[in-house]
C-alpha atoms as a PDB file:
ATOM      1  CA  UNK A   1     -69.386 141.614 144.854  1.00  0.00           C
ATOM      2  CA  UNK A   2     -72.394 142.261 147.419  1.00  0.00           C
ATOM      3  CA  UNK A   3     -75.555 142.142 145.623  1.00  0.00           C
ATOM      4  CA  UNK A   4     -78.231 143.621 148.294  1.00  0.00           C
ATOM      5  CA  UNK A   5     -81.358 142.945 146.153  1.00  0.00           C
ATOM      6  CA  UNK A   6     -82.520 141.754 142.481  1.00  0.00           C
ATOM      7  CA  UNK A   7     -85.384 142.532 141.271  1.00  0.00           C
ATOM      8  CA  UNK A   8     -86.949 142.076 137.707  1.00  0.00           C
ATOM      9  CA  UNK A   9     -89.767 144.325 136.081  1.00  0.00           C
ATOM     10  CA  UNK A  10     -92.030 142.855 133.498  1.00  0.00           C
ATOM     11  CA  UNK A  11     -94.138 145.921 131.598  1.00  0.00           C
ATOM     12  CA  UNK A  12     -96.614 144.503 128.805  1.00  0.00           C
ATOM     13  CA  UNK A  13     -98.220 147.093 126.749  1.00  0.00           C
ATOM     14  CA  UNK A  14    -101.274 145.932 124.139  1.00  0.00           C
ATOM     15  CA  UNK A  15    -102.999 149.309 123.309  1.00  0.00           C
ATOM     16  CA  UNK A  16    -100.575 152.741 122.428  1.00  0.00           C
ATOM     17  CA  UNK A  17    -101.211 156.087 124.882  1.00  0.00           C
ATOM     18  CA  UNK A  18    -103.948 156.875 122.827  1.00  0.00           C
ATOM     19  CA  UNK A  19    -106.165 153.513 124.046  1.00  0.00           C
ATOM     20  CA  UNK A  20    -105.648 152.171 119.890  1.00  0.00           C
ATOM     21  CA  UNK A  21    -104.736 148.386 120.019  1.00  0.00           C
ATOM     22  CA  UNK A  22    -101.767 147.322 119.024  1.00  0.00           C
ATOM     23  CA  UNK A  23     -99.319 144.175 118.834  1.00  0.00           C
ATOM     24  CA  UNK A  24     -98.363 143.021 122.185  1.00  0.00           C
ATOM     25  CA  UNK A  25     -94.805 144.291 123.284  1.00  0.00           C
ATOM     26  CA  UNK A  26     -93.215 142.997 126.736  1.00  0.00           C
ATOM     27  CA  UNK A  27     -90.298 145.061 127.948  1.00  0.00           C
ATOM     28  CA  UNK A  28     -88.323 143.772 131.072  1.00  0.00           C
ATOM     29  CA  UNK A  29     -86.302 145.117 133.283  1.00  0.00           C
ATOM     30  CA  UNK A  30     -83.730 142.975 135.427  1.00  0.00           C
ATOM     31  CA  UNK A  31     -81.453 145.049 138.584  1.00  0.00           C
ATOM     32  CA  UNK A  32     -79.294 144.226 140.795  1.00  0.00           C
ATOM     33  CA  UNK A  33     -78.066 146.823 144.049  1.00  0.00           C
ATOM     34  CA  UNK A  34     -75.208 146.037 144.995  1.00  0.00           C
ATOM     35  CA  UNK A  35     -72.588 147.840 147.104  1.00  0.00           C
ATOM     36  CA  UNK A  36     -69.737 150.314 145.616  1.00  0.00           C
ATOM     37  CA  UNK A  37     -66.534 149.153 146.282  1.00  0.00           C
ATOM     38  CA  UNK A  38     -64.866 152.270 145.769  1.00  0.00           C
ATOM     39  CA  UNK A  39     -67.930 154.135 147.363  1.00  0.00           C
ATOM     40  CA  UNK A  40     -66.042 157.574 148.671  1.00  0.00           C
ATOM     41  CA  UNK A  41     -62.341 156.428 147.414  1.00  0.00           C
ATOM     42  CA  UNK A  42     -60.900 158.213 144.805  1.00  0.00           C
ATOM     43  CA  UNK A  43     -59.272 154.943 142.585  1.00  0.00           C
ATOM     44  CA  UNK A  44     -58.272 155.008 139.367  1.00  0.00           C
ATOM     45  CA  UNK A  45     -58.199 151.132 138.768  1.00  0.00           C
ATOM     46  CA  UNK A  46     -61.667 150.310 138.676  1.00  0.00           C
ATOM     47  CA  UNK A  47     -60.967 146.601 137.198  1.00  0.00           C
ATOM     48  CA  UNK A  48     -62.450 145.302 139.982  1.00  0.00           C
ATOM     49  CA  UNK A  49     -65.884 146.357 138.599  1.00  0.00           C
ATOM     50  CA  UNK A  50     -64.754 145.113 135.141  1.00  0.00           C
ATOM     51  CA  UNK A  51     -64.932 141.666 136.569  1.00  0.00           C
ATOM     52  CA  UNK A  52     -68.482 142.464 138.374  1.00  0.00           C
ATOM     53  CA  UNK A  53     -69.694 143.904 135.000  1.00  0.00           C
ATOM     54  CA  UNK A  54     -69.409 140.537 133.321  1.00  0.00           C
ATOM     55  CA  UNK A  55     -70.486 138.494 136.112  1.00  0.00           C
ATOM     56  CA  UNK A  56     -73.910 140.716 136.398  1.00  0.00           C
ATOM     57  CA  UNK A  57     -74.511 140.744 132.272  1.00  0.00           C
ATOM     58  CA  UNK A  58     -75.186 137.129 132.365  1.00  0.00           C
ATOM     59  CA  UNK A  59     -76.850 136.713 135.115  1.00  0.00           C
ATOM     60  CA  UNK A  60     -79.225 140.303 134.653  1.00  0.00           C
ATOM     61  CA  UNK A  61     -79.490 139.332 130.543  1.00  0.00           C
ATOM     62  CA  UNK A  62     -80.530 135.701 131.987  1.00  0.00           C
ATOM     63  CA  UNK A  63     -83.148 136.780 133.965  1.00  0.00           C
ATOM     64  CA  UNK A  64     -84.508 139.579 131.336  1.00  0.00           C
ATOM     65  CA  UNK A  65     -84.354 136.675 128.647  1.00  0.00           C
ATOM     66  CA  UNK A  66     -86.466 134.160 130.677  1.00  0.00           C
ATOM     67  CA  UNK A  67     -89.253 136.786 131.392  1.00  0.00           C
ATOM     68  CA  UNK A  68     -89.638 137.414 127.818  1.00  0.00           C
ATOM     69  CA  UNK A  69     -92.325 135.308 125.781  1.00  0.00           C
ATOM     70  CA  UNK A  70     -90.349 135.584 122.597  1.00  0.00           C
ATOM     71  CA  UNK A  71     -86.584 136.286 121.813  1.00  0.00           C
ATOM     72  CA  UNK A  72     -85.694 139.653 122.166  1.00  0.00           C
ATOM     73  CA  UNK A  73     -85.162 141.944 119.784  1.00  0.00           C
ATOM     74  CA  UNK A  74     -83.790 145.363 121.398  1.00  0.00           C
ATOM     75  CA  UNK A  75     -81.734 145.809 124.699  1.00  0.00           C
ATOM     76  CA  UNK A  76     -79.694 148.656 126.903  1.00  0.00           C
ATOM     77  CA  UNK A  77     -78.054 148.758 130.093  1.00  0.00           C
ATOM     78  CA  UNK A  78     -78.168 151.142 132.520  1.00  0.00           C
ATOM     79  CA  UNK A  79     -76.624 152.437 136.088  1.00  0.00           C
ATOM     80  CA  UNK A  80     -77.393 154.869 138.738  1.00  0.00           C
ATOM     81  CA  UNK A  81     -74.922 155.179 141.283  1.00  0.00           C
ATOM     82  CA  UNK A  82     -75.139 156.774 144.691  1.00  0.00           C
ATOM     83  CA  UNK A  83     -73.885 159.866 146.168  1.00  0.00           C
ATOM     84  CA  UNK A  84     -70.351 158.446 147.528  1.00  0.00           C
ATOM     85  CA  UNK A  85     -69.984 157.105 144.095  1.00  0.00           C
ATOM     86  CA  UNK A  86     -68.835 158.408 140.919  1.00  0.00           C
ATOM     87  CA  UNK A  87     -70.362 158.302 137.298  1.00  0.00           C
ATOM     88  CA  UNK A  88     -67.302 156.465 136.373  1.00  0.00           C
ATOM     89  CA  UNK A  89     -68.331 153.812 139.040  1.00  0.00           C
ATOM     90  CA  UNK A  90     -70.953 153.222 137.060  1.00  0.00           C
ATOM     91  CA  UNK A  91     -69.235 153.163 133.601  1.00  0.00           C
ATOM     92  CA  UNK A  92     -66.757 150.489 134.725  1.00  0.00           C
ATOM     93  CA  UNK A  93     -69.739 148.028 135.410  1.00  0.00           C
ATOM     94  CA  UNK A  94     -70.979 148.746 132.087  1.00  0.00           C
ATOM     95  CA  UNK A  95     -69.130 148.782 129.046  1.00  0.00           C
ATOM     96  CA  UNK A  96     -66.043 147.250 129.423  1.00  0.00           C
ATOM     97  CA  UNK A  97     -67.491 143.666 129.858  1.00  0.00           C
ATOM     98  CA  UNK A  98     -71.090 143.475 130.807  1.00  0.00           C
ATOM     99  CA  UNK A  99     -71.986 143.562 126.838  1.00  0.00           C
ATOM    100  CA  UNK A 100     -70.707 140.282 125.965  1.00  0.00           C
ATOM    101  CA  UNK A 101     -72.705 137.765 128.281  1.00  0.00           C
ATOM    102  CA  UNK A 102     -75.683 139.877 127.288  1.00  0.00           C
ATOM    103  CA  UNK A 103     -75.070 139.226 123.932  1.00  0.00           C
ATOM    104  CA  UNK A 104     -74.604 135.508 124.351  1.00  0.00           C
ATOM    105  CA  UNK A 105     -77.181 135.132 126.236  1.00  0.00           C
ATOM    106  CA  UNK A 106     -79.232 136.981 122.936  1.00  0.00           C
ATOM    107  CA  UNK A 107     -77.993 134.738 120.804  1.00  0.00           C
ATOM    108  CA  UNK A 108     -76.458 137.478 118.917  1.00  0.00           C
ATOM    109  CA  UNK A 109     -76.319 141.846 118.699  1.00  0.00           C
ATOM    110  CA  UNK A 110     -74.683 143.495 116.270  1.00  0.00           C
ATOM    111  CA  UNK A 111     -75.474 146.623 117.627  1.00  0.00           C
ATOM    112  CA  UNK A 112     -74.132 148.834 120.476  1.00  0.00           C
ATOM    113  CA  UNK A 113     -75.639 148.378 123.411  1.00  0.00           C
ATOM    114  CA  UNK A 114     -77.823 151.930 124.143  1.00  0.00           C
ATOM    115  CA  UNK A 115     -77.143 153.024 128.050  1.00  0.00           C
ATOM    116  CA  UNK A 116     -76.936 155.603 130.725  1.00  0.00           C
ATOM    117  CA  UNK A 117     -75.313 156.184 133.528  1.00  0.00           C
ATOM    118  CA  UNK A 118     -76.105 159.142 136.105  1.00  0.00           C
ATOM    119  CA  UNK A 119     -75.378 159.682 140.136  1.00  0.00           C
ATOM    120  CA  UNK A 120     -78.961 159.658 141.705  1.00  0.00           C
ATOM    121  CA  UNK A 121     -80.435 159.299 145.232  1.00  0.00           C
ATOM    122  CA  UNK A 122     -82.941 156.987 146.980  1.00  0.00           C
ATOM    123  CA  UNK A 123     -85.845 155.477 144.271  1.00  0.00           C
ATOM    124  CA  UNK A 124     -84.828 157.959 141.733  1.00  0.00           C
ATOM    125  CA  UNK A 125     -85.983 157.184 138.555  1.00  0.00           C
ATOM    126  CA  UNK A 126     -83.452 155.602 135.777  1.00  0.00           C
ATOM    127  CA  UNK A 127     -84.597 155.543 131.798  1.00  0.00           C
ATOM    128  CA  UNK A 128     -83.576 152.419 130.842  1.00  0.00           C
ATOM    129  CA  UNK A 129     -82.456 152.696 126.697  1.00  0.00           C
ATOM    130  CA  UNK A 130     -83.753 150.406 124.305  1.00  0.00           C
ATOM    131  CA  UNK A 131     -82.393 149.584 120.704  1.00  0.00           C
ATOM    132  CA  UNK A 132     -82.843 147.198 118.060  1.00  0.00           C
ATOM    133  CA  UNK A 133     -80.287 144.381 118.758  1.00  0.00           C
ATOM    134  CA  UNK A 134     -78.791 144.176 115.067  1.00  0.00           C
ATOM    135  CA  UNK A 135     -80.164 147.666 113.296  1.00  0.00           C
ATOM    136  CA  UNK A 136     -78.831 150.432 115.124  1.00  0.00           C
ATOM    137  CA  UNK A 137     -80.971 152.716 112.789  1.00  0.00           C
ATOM    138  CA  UNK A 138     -84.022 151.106 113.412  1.00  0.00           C
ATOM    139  CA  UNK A 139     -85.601 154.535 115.003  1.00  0.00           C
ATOM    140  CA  UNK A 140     -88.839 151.988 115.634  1.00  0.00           C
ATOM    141  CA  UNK A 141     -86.695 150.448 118.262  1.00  0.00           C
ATOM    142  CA  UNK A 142     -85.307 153.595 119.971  1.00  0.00           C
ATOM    143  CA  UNK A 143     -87.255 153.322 123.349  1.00  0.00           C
ATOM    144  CA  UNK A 144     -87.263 153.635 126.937  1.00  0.00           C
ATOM    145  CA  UNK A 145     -88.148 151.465 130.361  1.00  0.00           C
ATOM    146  CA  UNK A 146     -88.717 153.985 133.026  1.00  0.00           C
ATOM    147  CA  UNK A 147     -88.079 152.022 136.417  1.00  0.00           C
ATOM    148  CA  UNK A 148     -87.391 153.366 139.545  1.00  0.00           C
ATOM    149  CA  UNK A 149     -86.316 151.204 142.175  1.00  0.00           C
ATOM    150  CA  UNK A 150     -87.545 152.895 146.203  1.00  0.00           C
ATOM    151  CA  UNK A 151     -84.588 151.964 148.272  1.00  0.00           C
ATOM    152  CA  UNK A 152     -82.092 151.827 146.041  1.00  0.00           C
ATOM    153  CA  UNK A 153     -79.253 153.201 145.722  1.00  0.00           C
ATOM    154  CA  UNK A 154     -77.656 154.006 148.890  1.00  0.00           C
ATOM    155  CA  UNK A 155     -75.180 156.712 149.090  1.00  0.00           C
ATOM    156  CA  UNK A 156     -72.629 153.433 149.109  1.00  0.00           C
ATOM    157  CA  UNK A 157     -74.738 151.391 146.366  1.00  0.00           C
ATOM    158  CA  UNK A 158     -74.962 151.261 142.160  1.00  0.00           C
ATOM    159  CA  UNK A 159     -78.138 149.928 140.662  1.00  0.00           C
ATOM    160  CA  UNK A 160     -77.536 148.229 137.538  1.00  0.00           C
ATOM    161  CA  UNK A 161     -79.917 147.016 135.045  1.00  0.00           C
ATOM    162  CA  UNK A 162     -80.028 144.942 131.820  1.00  0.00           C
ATOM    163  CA  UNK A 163     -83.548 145.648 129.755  1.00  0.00           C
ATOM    164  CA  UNK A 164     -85.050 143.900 126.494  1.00  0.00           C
ATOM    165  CA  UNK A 165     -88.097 143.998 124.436  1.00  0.00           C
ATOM    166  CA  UNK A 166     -89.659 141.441 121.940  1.00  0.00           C
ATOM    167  CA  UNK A 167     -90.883 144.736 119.985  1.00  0.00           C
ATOM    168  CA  UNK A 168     -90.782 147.951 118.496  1.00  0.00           C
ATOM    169  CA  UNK A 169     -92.654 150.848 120.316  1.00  0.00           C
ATOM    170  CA  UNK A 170     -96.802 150.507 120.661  1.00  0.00           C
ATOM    171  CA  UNK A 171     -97.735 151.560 117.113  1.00  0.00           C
ATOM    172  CA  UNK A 172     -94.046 152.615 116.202  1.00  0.00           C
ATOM    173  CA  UNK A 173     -94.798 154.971 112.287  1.00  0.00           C
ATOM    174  CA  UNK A 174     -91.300 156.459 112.461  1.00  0.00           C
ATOM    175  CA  UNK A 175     -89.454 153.389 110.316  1.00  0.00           C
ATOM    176  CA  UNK A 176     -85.442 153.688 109.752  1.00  0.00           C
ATOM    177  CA  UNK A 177     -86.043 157.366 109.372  1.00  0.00           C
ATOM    178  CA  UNK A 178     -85.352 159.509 106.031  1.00  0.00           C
ATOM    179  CA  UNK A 179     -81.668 159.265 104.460  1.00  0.00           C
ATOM    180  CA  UNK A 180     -79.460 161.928 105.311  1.00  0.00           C
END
């Protein structure tokens, strides 16, 4: 694995959109570019990025987890991969084993891991899911990290990022939503 650049984005929000104080929430981002293997190959066994997946979970949830004050409380995962790359590029890296380390590193998540994966171009902008680690249906937890990253990726590259919060959303009134 070729990791071009890290980088890690800390976001700390203490008033809502509206300017009305609220309780501190930290979100972070942590990325890593790295080259695409099987950037303009057409390759159906992608275990290659399996392996890469895992390898970039703990060291992206590391990272996230150290820039946090507190323990986190929601997380996602998310890839953009360039144009010789496919979605499915970007999938691989993902879910197959990049969940687990995060989840170690957590101490814990019971529930799935919110993420996205799209094909974009140089510094395009990737929304970075957020979910409450254990409550799935915690809609105060349903939130997003927009990060954008101005080099990155490459036609040849995949930007992958690991994100957590120590919070709900600034002023979050929604709750776990009406029964259904």
């Amino acid at each position: 694995m070729l990791i071009r650049k890290t980088m890690l984005i800390r976001d700390r929000t203490e008033t809502d959109e509206m300017g009305t104080p609220c309780a501190p929430l930290t979100r972070v981002a942590a990325l890593a570019v790295l080259r695409n293997p099987f950037a303009g190959i057409d390759q159906d066994d992608l275990t290659e990025l399996f392996e890469f997946g895992a390898t970039l979970g703990a060291q992206l949830a590391a990272e996230a987890v150290a820039a946090l004050d507190t323990p986190p409380v929601s997380y996602g995962k998310a890839a953009t991969v360039g144009a010789h790359g496919a979605a499915e590029h970007g999938a691989a890296l993902l879910h197959p084993r990049l969940g687990k380390p995060v989840r170690a590193a957590i101490g814990g998540g019971q529930a799935l891991m919110p993420s996205i994966v799209k094909l974009g171009g140089l510094g395009c902008f990737i929304d970075l899911p957020l979910g409450h680690k254990d409550e799935a249906w915690s809609f105060d937890h349903i939130d997003t990290l927009s990060i954008a990253v101005p080099d990155a990726p490459l036609p040849n590259e995949i930007v992958v990022c690991v994100g957590m919060s120590d919070g709900a959303r600034p002023r979050a009134r929604v709750g776990k939503g009406p029964s259904q």
